[in-house]
Protein backbone atom coordinates (compact mmCIF):
# COMPACT_ATOMS: atom_id res chain seq x y z
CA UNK A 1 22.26 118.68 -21.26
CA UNK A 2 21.52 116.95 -24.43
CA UNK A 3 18.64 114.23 -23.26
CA UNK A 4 18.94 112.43 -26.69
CA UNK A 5 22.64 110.26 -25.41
CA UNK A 6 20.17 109.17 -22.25
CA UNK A 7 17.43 108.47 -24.34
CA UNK A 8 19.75 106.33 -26.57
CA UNK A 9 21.38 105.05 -23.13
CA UNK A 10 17.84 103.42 -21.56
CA UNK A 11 16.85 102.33 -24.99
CA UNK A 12 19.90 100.85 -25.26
CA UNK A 13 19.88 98.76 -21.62
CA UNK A 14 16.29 97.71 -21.87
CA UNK A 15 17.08 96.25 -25.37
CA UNK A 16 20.06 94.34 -23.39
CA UNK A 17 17.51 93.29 -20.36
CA UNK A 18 15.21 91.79 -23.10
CA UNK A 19 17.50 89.67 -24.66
CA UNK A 20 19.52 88.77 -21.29
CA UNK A 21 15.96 88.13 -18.98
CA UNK A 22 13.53 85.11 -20.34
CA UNK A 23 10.28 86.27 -22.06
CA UNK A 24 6.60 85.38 -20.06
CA UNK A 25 6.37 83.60 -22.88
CA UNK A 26 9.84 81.12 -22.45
CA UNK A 27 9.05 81.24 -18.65
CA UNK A 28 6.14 79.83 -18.92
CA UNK A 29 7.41 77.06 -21.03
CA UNK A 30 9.51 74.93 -17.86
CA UNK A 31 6.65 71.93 -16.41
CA UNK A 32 8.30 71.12 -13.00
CA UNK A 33 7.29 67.51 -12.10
CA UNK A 34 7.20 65.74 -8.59
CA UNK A 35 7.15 62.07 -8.63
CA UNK A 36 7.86 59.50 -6.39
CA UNK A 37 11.64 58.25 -5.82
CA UNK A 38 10.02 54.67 -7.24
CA UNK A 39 9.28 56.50 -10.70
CA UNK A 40 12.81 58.10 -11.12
CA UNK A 41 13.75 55.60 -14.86
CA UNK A 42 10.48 55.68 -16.23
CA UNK A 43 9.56 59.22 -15.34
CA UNK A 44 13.08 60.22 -16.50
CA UNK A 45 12.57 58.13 -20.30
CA UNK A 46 9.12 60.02 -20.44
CA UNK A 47 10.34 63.36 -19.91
CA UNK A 48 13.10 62.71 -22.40
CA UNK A 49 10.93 61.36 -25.10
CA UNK A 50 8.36 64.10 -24.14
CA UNK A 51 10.97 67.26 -24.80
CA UNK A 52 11.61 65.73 -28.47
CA UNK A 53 8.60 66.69 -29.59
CA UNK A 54 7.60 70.09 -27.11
CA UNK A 55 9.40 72.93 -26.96
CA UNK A 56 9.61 72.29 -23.06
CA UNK A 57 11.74 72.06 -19.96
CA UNK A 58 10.77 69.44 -18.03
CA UNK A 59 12.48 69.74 -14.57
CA UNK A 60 12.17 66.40 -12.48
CA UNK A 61 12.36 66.22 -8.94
CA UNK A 62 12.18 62.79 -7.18
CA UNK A 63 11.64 62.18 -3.88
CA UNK A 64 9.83 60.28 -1.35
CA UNK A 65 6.01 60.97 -1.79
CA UNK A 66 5.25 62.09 1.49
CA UNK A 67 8.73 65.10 1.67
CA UNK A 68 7.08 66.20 -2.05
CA UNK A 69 3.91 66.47 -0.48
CA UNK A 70 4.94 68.66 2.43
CA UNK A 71 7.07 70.43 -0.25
CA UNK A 72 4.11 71.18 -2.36
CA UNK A 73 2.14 71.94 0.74
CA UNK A 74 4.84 75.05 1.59
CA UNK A 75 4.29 76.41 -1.61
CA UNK A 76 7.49 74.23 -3.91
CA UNK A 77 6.66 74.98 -7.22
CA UNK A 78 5.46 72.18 -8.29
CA UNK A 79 3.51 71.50 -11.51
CA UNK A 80 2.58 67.80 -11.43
CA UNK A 81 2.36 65.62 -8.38
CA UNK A 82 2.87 61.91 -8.86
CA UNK A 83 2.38 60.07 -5.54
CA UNK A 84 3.43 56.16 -4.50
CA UNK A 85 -0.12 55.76 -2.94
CA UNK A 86 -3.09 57.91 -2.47
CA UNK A 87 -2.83 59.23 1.26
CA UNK A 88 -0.07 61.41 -0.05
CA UNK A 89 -2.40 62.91 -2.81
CA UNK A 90 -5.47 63.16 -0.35
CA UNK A 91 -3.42 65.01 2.32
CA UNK A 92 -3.01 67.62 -0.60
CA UNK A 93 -6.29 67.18 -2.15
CA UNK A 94 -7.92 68.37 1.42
CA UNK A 95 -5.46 71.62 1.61
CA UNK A 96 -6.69 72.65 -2.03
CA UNK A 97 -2.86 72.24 -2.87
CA UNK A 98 -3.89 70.10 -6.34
CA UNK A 99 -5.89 70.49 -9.20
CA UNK A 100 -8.94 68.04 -7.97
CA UNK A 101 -10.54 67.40 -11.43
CA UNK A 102 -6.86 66.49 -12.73
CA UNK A 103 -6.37 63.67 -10.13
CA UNK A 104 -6.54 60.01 -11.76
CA UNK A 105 -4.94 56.78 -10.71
CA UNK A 106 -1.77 55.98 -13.35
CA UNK A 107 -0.44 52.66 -12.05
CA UNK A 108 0.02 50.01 -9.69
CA UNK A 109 3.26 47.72 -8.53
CA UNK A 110 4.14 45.01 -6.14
CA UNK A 111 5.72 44.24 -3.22
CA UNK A 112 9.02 42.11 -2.95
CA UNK A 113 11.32 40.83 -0.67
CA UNK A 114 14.57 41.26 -1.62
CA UNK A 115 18.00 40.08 -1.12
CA UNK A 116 21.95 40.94 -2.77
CA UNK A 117 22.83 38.97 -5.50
CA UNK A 118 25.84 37.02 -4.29
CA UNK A 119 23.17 35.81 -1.39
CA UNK A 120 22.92 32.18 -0.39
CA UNK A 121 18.99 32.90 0.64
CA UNK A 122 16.57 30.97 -2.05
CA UNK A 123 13.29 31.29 -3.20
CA UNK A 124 10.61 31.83 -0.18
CA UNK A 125 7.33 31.84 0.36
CA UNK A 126 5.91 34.55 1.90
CA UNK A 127 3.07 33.67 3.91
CA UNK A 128 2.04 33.55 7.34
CA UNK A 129 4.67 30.49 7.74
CA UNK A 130 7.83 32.91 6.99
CA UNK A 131 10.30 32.79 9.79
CA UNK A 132 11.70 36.67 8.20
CA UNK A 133 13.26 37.81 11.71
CA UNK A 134 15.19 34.41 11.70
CA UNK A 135 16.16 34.96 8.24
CA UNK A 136 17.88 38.12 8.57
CA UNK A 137 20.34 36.07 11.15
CA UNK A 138 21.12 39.27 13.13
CA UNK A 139 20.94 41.51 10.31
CA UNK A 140 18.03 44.42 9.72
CA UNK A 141 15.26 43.99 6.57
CA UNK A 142 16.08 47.44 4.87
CA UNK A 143 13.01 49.40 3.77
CA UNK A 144 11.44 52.99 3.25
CA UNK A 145 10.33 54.47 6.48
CA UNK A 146 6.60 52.70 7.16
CA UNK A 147 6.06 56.26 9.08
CA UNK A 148 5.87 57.83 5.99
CA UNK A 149 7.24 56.29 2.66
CA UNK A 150 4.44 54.44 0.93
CA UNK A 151 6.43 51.62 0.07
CA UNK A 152 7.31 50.91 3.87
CA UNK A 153 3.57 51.70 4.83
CA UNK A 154 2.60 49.02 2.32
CA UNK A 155 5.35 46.75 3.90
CA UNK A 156 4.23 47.02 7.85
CA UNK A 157 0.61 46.85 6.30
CA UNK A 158 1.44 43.53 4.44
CA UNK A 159 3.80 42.47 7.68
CA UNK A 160 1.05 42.83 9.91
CA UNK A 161 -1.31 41.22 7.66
CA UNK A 162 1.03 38.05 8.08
CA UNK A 163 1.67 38.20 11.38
CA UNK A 164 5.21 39.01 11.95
CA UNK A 165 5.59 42.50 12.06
CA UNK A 166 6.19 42.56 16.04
CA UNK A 167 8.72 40.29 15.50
CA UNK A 168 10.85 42.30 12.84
CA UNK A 169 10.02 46.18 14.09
CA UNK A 170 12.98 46.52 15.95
CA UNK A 171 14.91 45.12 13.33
CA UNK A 172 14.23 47.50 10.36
CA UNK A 173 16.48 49.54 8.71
CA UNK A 174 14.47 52.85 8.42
CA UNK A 175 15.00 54.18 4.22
CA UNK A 176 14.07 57.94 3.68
CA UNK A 177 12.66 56.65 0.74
CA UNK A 178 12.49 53.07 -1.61
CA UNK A 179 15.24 53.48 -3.71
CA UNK A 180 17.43 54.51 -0.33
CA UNK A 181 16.41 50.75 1.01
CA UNK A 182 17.25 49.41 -2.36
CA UNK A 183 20.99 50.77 -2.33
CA UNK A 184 21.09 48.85 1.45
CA UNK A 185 20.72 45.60 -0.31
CA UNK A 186 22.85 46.19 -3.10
CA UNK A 187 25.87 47.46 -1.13
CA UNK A 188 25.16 43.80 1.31
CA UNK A 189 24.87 46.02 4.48
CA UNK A 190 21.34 44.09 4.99
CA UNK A 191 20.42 40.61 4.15
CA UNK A 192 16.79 41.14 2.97
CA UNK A 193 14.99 44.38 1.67
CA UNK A 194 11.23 45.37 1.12
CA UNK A 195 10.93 47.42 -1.95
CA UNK A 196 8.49 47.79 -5.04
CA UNK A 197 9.01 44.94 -7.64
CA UNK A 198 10.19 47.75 -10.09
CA UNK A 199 13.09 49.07 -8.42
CA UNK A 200 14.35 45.58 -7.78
CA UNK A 201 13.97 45.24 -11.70
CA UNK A 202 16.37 48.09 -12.33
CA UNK A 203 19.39 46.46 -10.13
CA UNK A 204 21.41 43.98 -10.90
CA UNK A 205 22.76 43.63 -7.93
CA UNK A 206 20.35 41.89 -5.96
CA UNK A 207 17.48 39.26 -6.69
CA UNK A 208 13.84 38.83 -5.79
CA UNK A 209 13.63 35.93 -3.39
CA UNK A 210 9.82 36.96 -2.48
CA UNK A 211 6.49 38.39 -3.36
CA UNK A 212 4.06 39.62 -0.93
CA UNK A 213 0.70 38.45 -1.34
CA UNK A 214 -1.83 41.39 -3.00
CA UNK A 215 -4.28 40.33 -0.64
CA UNK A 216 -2.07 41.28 2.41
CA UNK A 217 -1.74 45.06 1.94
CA UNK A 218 -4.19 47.66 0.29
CA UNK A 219 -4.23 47.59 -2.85
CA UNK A 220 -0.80 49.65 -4.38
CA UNK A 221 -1.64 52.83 -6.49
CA UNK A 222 -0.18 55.83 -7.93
CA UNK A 223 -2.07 59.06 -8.67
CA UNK A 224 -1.30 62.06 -10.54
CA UNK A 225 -2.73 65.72 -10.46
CA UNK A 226 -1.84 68.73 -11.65
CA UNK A 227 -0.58 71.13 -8.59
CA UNK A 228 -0.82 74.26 -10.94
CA UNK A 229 -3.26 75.03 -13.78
CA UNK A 230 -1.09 75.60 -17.00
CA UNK A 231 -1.33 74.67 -21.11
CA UNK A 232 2.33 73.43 -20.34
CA UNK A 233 1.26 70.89 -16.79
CA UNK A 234 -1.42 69.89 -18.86
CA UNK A 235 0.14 68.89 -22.08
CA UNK A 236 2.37 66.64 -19.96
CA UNK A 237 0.05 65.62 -17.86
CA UNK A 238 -1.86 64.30 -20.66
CA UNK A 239 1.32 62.93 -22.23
CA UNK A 240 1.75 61.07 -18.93
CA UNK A 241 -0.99 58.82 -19.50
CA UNK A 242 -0.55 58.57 -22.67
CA UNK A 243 0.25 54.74 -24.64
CA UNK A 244 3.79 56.22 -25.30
CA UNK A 245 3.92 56.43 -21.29
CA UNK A 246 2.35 53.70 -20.26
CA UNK A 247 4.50 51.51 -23.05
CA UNK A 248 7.65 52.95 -20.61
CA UNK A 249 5.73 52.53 -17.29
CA UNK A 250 5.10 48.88 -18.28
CA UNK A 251 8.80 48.49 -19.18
CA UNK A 252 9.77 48.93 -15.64
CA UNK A 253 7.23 46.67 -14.18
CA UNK A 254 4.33 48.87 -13.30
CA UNK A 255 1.00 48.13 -14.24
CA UNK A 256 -1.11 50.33 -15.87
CA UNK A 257 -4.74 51.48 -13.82
């Protein structure tokens, strides 16, 4: 047999593999990002404004920080962690599952009590003084799992702080994450909600009728690291905390660290 019409053949389907499979090169060009469910608008506007000027992907994933971590920690390929409070990052920091010298703290927020729009509840105080169980009339205060979800850890820290978290426990409506306990409030099927000031500033369909104290809870911060090491992760890494960024971040309420 003639081996030149093979020849010709398997020249001929790996010219068709190269130009059907991605190059290294265009693989190595996708930046998956894990951020916390509290991030989802401003982490979506950076990405956007990031791809306009780098050739790219930017996959998002957003999620409670404490189901990314565990993600990350089975191996989710993950480029860049960005956690509602630092427990989340520690827990990976002590597996070796981040990038230690990458880790800084990006921004800070507040926490808000929170009711539907079309509520008759007004402006409170929220101090030691707050009758919240007697507020809620029967209802449940709607908030992200204080088990795990940093925004409900805050919450039950801040609730204990003021001395009526044994009162309310058995009266919470348990979020898998923040933006779950925001939807709660906005669809009325809880009175009151503890959330982040920033996803209350997104809605329009409910109102802040609260802000917790600083003083009662630890202080609230989000850090970022870099889960692999790659020129890609680190380009948007470093466009993460860059003035572009933080001009974004500080549109939706967060502070800048």
């Amino acid at each position: 047999m003639n081996p030149k019409p093979i020849n010709i053949l398997i020249a001929a389907a790996l010219l068709l593999l190269t130009c059907i499979l991605p190059s290294a090169e265009a693989q190595s060009q996708n930046v998956t990002v894990f951020a916390a469910a509290s991030t989802t608008n401003a982490v979506t506007d950076i990405a956007e404004l990031y791809k306009k000027t780098h050739p790219t992907k930017v996959r998002l994933s957003f999620a409670s920080s404490s189901t990314l971590a565990k993600q990350i920690e089975k191996g989710a390929p993950a480029d860049v962690y960005l956690s509602a409070n630092p427990k989340w990052m520690n827990y990976l920091e002590e597996k070796g599952a981040i990038v230690k010298e990458s880790r800084k703290d990006l921004l800070g927020n507040r926490l808000v009590l929170i009711a539907p729009a079309g509520s008759s509840i007004g402006k409170l105080i929220v101090d030691s003084h707050l009758d919240l169980a007697g507020l809620l009339s029967g209802g449940r205060l709607s908030m992200g799992d204080p088990d795990h979800v940093p925004a409900g850890m805050y919450g039950k820290k801040a609730m204990t702080h003021l001395g009526y978290w044994e009162k309310i426990e058995d009266k919470i409506a348990r979020a898998k994450d923040v933006r779950a306990a925001l939807v709660l409030v906005e669809r009325a099927e809880t009175p009151l909600g503890q959330v982040y000031a920033t996803d209350a500033a997104i809605s329009s369909k409910v109102r802040v009728v609260g802000l917790f104290p600083e003083e009662s809870h630890p202080k609230i911060v989000y850090p970022v690291a870099l889960v692999k090491k790659s020129p890609e992760a680190r380009a948007f890494l470093d466009f993460i905390q860059s003035a572009q960024a933080a001009e974004i971040f500080k549109k939706y309420g967060f502070s800048i660290r």
